[in-house]
C-alpha atoms as a PDB file:
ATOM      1  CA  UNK A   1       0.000   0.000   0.000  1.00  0.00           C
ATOM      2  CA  UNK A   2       1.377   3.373  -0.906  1.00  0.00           C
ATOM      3  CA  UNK A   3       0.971   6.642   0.777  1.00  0.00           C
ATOM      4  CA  UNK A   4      -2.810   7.870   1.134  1.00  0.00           C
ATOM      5  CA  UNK A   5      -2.688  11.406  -1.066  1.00  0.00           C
ATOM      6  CA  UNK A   6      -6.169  11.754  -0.251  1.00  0.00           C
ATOM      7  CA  UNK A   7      -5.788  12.619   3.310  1.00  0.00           C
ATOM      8  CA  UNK A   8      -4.356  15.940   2.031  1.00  0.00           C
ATOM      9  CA  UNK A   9      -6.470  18.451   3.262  1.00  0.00           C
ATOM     10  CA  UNK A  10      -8.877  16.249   5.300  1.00  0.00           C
ATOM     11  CA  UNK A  11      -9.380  18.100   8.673  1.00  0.00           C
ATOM     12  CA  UNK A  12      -9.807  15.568  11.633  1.00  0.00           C
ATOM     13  CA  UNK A  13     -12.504  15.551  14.157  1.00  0.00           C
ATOM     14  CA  UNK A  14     -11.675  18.199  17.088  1.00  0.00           C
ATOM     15  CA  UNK A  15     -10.188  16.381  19.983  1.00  0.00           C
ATOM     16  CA  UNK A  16      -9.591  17.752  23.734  1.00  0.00           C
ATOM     17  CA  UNK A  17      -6.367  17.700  25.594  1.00  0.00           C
ATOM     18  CA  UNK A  18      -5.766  18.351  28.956  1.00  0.00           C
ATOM     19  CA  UNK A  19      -2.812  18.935  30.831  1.00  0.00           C
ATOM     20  CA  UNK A  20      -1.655  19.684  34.602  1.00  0.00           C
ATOM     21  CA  UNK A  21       1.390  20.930  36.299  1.00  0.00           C
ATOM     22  CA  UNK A  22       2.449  18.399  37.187  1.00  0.00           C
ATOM     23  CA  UNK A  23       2.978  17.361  33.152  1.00  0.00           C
ATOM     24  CA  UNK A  24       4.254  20.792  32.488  1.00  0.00           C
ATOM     25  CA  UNK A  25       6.814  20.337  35.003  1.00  0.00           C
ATOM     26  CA  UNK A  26       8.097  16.625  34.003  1.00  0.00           C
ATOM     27  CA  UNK A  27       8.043  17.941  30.490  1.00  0.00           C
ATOM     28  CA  UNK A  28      10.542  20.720  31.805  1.00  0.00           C
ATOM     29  CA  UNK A  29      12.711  18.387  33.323  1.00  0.00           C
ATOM     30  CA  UNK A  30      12.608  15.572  30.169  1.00  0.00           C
ATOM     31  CA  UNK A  31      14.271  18.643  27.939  1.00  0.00           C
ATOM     32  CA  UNK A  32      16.758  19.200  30.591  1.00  0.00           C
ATOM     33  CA  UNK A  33      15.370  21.893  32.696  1.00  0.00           C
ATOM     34  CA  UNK A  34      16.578  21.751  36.601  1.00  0.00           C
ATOM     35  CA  UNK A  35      17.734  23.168  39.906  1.00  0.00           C
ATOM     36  CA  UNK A  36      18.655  26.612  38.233  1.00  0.00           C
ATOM     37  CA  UNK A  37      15.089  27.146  36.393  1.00  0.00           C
ATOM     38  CA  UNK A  38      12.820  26.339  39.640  1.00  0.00           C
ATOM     39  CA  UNK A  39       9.982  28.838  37.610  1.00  0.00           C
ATOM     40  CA  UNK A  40       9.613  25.785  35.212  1.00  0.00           C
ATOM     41  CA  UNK A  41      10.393  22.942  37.594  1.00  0.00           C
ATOM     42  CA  UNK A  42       8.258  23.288  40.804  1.00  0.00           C
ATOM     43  CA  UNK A  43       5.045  24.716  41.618  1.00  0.00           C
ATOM     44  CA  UNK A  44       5.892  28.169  42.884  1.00  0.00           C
ATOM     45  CA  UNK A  45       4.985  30.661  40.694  1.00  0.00           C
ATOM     46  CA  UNK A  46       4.993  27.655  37.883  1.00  0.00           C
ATOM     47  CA  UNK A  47       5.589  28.876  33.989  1.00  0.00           C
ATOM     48  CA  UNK A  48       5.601  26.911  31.326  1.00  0.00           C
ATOM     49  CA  UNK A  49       8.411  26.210  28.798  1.00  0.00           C
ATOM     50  CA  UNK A  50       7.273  27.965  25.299  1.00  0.00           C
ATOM     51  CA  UNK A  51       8.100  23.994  23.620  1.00  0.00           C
ATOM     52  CA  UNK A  52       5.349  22.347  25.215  1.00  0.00           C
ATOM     53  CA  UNK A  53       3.007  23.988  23.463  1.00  0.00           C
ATOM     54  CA  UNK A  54       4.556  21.383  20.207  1.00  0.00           C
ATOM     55  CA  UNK A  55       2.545  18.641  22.448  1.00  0.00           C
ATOM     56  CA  UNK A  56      -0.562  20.677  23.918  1.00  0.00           C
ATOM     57  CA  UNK A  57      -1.352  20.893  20.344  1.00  0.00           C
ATOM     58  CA  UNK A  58      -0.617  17.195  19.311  1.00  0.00           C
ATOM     59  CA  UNK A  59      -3.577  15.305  18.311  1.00  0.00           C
ATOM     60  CA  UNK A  60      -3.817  11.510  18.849  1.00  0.00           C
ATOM     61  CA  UNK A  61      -3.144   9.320  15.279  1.00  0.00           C
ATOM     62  CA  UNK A  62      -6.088   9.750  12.866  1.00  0.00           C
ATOM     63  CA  UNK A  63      -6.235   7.575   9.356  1.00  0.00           C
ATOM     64  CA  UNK A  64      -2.790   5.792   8.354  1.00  0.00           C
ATOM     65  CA  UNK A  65      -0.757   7.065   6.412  1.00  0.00           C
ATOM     66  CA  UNK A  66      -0.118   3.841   4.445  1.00  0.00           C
ATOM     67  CA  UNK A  67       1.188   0.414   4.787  1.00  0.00           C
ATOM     68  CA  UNK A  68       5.468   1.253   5.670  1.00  0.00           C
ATOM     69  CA  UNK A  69       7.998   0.115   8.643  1.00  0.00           C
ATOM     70  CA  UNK A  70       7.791   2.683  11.069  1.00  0.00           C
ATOM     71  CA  UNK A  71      11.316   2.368  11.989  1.00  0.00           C
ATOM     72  CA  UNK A  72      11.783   4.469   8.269  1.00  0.00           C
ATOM     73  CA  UNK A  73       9.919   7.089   9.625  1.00  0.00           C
ATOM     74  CA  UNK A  74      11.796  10.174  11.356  1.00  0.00           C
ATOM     75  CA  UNK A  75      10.636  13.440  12.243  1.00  0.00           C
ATOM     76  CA  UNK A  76      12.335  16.099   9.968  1.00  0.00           C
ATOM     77  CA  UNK A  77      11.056  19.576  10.622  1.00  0.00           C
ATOM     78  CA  UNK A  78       9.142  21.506  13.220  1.00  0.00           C
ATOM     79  CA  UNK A  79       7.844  24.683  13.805  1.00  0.00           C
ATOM     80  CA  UNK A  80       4.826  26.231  16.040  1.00  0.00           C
ATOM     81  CA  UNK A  81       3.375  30.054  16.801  1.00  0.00           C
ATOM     82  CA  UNK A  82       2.290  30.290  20.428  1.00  0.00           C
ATOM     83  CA  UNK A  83      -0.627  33.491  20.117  1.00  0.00           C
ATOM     84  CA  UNK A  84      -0.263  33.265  24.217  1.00  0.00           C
ATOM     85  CA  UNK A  85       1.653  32.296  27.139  1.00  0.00           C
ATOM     86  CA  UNK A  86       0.442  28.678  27.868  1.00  0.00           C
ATOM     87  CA  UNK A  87      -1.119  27.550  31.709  1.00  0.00           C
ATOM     88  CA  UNK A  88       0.728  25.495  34.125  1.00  0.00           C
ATOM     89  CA  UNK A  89      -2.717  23.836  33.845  1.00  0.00           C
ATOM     90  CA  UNK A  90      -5.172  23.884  30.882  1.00  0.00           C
ATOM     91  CA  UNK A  91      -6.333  22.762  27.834  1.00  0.00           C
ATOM     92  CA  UNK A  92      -7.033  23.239  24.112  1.00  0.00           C
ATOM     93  CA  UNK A  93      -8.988  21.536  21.914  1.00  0.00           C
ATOM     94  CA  UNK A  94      -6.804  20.952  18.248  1.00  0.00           C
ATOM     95  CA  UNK A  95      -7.672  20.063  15.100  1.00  0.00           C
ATOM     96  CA  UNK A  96      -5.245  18.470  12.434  1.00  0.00           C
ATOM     97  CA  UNK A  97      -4.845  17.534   8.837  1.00  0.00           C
ATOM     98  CA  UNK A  98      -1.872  16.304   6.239  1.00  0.00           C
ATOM     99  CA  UNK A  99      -1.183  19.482   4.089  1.00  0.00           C
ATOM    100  CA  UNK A 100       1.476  17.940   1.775  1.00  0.00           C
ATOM    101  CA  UNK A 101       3.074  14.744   0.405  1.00  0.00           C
ATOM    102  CA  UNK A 102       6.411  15.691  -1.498  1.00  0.00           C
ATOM    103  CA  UNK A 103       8.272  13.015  -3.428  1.00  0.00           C
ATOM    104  CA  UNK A 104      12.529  13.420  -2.419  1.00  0.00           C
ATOM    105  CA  UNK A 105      13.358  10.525  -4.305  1.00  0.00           C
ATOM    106  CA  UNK A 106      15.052   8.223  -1.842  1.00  0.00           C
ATOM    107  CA  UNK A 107      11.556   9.069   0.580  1.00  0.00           C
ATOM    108  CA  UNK A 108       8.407  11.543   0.979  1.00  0.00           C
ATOM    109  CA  UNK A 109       8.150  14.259   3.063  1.00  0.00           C
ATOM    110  CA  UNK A 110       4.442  14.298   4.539  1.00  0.00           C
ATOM    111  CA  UNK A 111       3.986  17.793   6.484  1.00  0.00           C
ATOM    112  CA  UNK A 112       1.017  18.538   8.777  1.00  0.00           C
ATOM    113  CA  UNK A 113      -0.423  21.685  10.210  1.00  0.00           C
ATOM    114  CA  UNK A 114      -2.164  21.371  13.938  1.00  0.00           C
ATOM    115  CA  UNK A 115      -4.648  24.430  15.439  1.00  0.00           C
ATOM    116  CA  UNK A 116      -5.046  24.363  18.813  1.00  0.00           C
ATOM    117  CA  UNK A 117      -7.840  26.573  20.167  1.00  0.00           C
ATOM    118  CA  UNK A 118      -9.333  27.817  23.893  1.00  0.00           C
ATOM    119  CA  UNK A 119     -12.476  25.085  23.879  1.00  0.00           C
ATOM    120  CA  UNK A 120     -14.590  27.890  25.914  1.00  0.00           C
ATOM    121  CA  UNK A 121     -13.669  31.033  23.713  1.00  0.00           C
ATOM    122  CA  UNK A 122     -12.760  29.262  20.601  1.00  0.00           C
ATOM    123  CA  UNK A 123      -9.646  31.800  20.657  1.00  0.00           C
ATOM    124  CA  UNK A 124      -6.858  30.401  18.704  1.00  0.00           C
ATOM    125  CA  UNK A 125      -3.635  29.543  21.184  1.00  0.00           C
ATOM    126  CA  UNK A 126      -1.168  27.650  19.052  1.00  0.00           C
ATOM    127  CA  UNK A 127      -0.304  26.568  15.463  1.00  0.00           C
ATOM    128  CA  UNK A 128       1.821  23.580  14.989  1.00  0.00           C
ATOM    129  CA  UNK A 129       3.267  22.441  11.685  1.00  0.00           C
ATOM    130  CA  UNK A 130       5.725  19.202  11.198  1.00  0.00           C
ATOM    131  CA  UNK A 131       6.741  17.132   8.876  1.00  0.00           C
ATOM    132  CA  UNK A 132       8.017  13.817   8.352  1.00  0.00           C
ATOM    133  CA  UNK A 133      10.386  12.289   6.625  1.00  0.00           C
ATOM    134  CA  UNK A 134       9.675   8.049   5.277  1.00  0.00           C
ATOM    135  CA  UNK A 135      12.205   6.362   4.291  1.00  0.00           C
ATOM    136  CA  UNK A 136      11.604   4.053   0.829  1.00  0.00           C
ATOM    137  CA  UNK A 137       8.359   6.038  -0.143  1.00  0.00           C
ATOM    138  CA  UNK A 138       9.804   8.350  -2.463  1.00  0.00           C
ATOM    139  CA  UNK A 139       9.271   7.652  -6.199  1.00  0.00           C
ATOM    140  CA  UNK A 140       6.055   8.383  -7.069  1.00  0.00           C
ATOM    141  CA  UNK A 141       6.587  11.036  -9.563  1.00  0.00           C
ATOM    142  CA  UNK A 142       4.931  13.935  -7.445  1.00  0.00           C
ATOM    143  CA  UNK A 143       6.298  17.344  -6.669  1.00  0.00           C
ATOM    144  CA  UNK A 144       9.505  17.826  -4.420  1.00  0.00           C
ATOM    145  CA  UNK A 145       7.963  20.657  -2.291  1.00  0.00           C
ATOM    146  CA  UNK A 146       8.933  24.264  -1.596  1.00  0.00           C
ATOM    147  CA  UNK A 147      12.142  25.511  -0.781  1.00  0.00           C
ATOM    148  CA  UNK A 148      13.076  27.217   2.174  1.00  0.00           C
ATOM    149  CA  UNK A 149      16.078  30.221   2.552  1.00  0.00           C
ATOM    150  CA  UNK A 150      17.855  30.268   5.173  1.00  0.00           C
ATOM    151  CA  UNK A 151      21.255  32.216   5.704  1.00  0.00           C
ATOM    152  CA  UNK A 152      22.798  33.130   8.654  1.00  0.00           C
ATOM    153  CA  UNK A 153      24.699  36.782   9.034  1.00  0.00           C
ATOM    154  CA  UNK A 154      27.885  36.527   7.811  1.00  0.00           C
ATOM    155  CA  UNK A 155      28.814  37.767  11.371  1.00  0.00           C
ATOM    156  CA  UNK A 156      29.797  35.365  14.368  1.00  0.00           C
ATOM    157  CA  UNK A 157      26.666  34.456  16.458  1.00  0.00           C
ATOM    158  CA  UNK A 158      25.468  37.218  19.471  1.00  0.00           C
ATOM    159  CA  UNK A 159      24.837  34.116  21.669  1.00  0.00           C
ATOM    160  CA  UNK A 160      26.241  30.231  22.134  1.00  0.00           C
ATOM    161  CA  UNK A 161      24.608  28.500  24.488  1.00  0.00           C
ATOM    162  CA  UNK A 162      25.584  25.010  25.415  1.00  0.00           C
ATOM    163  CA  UNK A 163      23.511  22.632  27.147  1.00  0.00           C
ATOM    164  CA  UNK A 164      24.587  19.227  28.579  1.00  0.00           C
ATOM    165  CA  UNK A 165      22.153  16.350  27.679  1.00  0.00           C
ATOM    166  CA  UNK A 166      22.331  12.795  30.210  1.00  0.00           C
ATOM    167  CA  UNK A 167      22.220   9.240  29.200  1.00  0.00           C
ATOM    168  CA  UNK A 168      18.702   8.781  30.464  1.00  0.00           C
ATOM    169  CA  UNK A 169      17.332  11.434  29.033  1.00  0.00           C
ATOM    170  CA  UNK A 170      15.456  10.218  26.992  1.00  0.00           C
ATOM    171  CA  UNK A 171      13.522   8.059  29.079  1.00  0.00           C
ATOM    172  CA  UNK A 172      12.400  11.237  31.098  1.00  0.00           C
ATOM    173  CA  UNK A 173      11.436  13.148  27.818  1.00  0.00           C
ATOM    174  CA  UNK A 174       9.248  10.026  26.781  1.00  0.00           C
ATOM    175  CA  UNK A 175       7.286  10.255  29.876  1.00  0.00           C
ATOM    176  CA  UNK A 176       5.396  13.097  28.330  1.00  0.00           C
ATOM    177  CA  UNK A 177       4.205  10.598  26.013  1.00  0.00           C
ATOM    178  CA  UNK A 178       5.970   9.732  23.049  1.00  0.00           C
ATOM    179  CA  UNK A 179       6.733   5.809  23.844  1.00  0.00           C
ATOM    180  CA  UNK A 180       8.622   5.457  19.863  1.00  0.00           C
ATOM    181  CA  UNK A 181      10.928   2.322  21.001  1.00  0.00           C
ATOM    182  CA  UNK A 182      13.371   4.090  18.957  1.00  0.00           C
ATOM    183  CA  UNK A 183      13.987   6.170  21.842  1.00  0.00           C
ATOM    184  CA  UNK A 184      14.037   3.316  24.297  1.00  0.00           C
ATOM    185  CA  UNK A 185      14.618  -0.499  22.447  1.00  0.00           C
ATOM    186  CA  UNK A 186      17.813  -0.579  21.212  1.00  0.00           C
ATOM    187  CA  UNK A 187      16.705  -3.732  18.654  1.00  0.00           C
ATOM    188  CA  UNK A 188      14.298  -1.636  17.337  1.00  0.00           C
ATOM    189  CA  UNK A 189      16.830   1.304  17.212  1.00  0.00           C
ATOM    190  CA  UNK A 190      18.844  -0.890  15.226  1.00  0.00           C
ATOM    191  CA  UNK A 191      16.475  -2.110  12.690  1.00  0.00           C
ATOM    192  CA  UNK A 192      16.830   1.818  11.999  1.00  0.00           C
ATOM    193  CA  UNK A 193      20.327   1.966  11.744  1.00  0.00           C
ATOM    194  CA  UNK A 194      21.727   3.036  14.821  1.00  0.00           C
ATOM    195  CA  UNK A 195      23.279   1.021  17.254  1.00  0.00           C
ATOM    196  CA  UNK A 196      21.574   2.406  19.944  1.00  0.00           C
ATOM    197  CA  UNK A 197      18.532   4.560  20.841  1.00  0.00           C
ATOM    198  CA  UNK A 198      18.706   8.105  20.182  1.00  0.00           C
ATOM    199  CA  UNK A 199      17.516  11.287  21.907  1.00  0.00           C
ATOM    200  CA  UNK A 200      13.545  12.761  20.560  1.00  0.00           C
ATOM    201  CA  UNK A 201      13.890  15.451  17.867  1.00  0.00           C
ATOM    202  CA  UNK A 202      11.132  17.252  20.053  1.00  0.00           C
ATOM    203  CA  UNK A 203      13.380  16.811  22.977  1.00  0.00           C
ATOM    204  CA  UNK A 204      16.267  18.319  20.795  1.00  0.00           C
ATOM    205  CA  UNK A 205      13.877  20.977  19.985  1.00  0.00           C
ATOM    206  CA  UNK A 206      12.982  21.298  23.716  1.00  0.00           C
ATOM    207  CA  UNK A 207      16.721  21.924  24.895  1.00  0.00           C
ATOM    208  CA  UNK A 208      17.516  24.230  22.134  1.00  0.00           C
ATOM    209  CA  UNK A 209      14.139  26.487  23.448  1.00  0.00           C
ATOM    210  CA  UNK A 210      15.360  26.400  26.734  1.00  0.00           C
ATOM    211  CA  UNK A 211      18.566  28.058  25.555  1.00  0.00           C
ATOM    212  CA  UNK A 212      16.864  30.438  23.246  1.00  0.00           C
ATOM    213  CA  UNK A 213      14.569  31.463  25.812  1.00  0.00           C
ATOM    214  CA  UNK A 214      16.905  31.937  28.468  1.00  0.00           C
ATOM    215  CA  UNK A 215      19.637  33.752  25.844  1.00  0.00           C
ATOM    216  CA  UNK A 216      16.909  36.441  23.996  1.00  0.00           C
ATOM    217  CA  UNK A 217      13.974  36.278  26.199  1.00  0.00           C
ATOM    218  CA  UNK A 218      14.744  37.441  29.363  1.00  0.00           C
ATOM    219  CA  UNK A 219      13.306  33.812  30.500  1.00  0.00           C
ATOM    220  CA  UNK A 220      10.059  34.945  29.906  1.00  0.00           C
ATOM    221  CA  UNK A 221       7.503  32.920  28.247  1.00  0.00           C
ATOM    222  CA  UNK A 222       5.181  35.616  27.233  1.00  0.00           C
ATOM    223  CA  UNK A 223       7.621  36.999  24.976  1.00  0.00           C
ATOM    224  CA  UNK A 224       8.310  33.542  22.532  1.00  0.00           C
ATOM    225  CA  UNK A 225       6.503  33.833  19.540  1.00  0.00           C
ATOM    226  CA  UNK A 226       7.442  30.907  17.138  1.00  0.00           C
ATOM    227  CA  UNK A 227       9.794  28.754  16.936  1.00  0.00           C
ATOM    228  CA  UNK A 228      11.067  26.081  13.782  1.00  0.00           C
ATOM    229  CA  UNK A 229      14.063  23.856  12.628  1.00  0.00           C
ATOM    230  CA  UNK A 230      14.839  21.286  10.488  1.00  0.00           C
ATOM    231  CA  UNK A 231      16.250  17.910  12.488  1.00  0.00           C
ATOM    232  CA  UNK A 232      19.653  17.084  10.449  1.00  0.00           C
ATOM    233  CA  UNK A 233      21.320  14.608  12.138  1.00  0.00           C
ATOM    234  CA  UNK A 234      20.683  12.104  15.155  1.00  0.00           C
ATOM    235  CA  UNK A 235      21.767  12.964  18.964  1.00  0.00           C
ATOM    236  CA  UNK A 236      22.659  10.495  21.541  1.00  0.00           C
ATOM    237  CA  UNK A 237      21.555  10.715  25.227  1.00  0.00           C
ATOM    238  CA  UNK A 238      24.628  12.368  26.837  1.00  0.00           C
ATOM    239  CA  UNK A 239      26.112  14.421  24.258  1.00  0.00           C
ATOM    240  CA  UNK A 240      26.164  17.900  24.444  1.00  0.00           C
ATOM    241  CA  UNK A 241      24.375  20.619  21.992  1.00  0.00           C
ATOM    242  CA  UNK A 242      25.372  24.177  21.932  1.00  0.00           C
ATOM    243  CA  UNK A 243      23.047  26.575  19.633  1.00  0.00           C
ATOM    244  CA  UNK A 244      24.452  29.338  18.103  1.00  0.00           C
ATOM    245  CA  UNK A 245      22.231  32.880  17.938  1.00  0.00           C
ATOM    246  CA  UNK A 246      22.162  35.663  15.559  1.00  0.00           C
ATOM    247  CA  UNK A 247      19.400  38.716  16.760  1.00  0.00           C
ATOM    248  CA  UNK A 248      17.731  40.768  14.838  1.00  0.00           C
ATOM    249  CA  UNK A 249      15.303  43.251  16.671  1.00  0.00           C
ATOM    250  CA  UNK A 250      12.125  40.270  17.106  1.00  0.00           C
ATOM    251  CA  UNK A 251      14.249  38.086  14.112  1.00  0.00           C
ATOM    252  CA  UNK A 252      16.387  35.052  15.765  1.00  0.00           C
ATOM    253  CA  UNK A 253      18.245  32.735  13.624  1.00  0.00           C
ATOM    254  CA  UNK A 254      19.508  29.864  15.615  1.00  0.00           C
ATOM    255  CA  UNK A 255      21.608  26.892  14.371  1.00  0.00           C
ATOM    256  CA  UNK A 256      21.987  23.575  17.237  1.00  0.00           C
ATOM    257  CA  UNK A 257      25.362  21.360  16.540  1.00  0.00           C
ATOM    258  CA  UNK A 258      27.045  18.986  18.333  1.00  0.00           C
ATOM    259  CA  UNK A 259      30.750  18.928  20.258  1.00  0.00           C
ATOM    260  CA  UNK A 260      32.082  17.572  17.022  1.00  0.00           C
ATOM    261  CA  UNK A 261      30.044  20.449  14.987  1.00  0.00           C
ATOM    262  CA  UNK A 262      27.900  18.272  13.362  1.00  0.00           C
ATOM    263  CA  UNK A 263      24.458  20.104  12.826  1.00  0.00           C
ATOM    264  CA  UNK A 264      21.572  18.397  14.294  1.00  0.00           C
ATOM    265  CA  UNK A 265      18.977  21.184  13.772  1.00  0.00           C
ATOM    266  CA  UNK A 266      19.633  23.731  10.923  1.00  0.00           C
ATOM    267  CA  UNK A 267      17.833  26.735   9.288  1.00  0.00           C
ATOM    268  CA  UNK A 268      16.067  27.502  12.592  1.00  0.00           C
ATOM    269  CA  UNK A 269      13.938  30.717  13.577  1.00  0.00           C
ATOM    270  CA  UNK A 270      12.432  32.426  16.201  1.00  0.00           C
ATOM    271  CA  UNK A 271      10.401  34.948  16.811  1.00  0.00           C
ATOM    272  CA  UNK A 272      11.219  37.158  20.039  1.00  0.00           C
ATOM    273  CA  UNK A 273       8.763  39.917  21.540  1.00  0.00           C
ATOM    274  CA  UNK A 274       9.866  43.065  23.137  1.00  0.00           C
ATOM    275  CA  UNK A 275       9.593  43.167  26.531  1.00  0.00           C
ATOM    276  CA  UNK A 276       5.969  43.952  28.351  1.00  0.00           C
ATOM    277  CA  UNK A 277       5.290  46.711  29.609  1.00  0.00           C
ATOM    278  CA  UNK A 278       2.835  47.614  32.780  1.00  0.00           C
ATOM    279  CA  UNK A 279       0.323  50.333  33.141  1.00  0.00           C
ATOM    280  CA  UNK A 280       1.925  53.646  32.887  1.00  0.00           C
ATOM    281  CA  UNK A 281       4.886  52.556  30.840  1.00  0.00           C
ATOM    282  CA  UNK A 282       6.522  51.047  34.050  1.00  0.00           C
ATOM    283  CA  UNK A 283       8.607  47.733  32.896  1.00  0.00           C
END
């Protein structure tokens, strides 16, 4: 069975999610968060780490895709707009559809787009787009999808960051709910090619927020925006990422490599609000 083209465009049923602080805080600490960011990690004064709102908005599994080994699938790309600052505790209610299968020859690249809304206002609170690449499914003759520019200033970065990751990291991040045995089995991480299990993409994608949130956003969660990368290469529990930042005015370009340099999430941007202000103009 090939890939089903006619779930393009197909909106899915709405579906509620629910989630408490006491997920908001384990997600903190499964993308690394600890002793120094107590506002994400405990209950005083909780906040809530801009990434999560990649998984407040995730939907459960709809209509197959198609008949492939889902050890060829990995996640390539992410990005999501947060239109407020989430809850320790809350809720959304999401919709979902495919909005693209693109033929790259040696696989397709199926992207989706997620809307998560307020279920009593009906106010939109995040959009969540990601795609995924599948090994073997390429071929078919359609179109390769659109290209995306993305150049850094020829400049060095205005921030590194560098953020330790530990060998069990991974089984903290999946505790927030993504149980892939890719992350876990290391048989089943082999039948993919590695010889051992990897670290999430989305917990990647969590550590590098962290850092640009800390780096450009005062630590404040009301001012992230958006966020989106491309996933380039594997990471290994226990290896260390540092993600290089280039500012311009609410513009962040951010690029997330290993010790050894090798890129693991590329042609990444951000968007960065000014800070609040209070009533009178006080900050």
């Amino acid at each position: 069975m090939a890939l089903d083209h006619d779930l393009i465009g197909v909106e899915s049923p709405p579906h509620d999610r629910v989630w408490s602080a006491k997920d908001t805080m384990l997600y903190a600490l499964g993308v690394g968060a600890g002793v120094e960011e107590l506002a994400f990690t405990t209950e005083k004064r909780q906040r809530v780490l801009p990434t999560f709102a990649v998984l407040a908005a995730q939907a459960p599994a709809g209509r197959r895709l198609g008949d492939f080994d889902p050890a060829l699938l990995v996640h390539a790309e992410q990005a999501f707009e947060l239109h407020r600052e989430l809850p320790a505790a809350g809720g959304v209610r999401t919709t979902s559809k495919v909005t693209g299968i693109y033929d790259k020859g040696s696989g397709a690249l199926v992207t989706s787009e997620a809307r998560a809304v307020d279920p009593e206002s009906g106010e939109l609170v995040i959009i969540s787009r990601s795609a995924a690449f599948i090994r073997g499914e390429g071929g078919f003759g359609g179109e390769r999808g659109p290209r995306d520019e993305w150049t850094p200033p020829d400049r060095a970065p205005d921030h590194k960051v560098t953020c330790p990751t530990r060998p069990e990291q991974a089984l903290v991040y999946r505790l927030s709910g993504d149980f892939n045995p890719l992350h876990s089995d290391p048989e089943f991480a082999a039948r993919a090619g590695f010889d051992r299990p990897i670290l999430h993409g989305l917990c990647t994608y969590g550590v590098t927020g962290r850092a640009l949130l800390h780096a450009v956003a005062g630590s404040d969660p009301g001012r992230f925006g958006a966020m989106s990368g491309r996933f380039t290469s594997p990471v290994f529990p226990g290896e260390s990422l540092t993600v290089s930042i280039w500012v311009d005015g609410p513009a962040v370009l951010f690029r997330t490599a290993k010790d050894d340099g090798t890129v693991v999430i590329d042609r990444g941007r951000a968007v960065i609000n000014p800070p609040r202000e209070s009533v009178g103009g006080v900050r």
